[in-house]
Protein backbone atom coordinates (compact mmCIF):
# COMPACT_ATOMS: atom_id res chain seq x y z
CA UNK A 1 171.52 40.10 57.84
CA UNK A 2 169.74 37.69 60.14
CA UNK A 3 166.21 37.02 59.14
CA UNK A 4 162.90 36.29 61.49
CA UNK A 5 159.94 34.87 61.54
CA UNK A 6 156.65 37.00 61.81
CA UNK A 7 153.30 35.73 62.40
CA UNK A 8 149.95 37.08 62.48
CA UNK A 9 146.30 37.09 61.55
CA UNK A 10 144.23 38.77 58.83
CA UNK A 11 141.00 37.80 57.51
CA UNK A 12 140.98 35.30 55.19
CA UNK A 13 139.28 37.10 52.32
CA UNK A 14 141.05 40.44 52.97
CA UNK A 15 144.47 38.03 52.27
CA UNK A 16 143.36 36.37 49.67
CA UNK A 17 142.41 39.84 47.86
CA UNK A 18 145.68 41.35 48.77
CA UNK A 19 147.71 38.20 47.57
CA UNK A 20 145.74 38.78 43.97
CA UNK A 21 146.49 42.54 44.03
CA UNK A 22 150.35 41.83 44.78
CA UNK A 23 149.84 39.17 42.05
CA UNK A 24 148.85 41.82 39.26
CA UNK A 25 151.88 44.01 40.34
CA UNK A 26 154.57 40.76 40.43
CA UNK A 27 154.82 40.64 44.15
CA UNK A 28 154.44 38.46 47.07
CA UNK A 29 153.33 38.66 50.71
CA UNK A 30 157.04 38.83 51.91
CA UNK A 31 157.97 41.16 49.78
CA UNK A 32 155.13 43.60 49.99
CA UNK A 33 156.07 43.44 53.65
CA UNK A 34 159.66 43.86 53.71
CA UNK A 35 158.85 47.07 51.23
CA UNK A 36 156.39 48.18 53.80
CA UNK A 37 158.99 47.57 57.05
CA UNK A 38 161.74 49.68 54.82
CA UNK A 39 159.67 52.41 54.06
CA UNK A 40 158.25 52.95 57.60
CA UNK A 41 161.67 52.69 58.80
CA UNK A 42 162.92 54.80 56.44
CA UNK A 43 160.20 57.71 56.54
CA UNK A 44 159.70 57.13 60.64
CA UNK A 45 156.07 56.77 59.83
CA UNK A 46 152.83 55.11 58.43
CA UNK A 47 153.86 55.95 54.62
CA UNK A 48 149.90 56.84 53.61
CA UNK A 49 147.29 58.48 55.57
CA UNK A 50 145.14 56.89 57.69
CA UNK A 51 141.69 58.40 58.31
CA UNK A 52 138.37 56.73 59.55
CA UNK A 53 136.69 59.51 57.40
CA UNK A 54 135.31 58.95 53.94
CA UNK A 55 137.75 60.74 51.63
CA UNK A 56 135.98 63.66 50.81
CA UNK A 57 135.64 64.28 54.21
CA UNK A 58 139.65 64.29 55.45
CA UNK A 59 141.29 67.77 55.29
CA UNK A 60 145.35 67.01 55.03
CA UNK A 61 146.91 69.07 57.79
CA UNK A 62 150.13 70.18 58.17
CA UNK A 63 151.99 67.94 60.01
CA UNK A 64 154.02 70.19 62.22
CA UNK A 65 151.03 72.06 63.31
CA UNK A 66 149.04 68.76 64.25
CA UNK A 67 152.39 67.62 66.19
CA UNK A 68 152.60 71.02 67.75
CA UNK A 69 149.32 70.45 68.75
CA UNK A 70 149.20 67.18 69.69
CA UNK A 71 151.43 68.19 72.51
CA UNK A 72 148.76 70.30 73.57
CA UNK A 73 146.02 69.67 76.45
CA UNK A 74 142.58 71.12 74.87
CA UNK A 75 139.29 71.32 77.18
CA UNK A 76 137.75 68.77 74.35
CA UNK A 77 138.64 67.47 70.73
CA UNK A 78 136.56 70.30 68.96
CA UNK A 79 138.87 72.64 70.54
CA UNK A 80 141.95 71.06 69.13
CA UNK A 81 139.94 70.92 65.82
CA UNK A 82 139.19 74.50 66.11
CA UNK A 83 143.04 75.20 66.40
CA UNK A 84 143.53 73.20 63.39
CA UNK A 85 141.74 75.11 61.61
CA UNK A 86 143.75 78.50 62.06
């Protein structure tokens, strides 16, 4: 398998945090990464939830209403919401 390069920039504490993490479980930045690439490719998603909600504050939907919904055109977002919440 041919291997490439990949190159981009993080904030210098937020990598030097993560490095230290990765460190405590035995891993490196390459690695973490190629474990990251498989297991998007693998589960044809982000493989945790992203939210820009505080925790408490995220209600886990089920994903085949959201995508059913998603596909949707709603008047405005509260709508969409509101539909959610059926």
């Amino acid at each position: 398998m041919a291997k490439v390069n990949i190159n981009f920039k993080v904030d210098k504490e937020d990598k030097q945090e993560f490095e230290k993490n990765l460190d405590e479980m035995g891993l490196n930045l390459t690695t973490a990464f190629n474990m990251f690439i498989k297991k998007v490719n693998q589960e044809k998603g982000i493989p945790f939830k992203l939210t820009a909600k505080p925790e408490s504050m995220v209600v886990d939907y089920d994903s085949k209403k959201v995508l059913e919904i998603s596909q949707r055109v709603f008047d405005d977002y509260s709508e969409a919401f509101e539909e959610l919440a059926r």
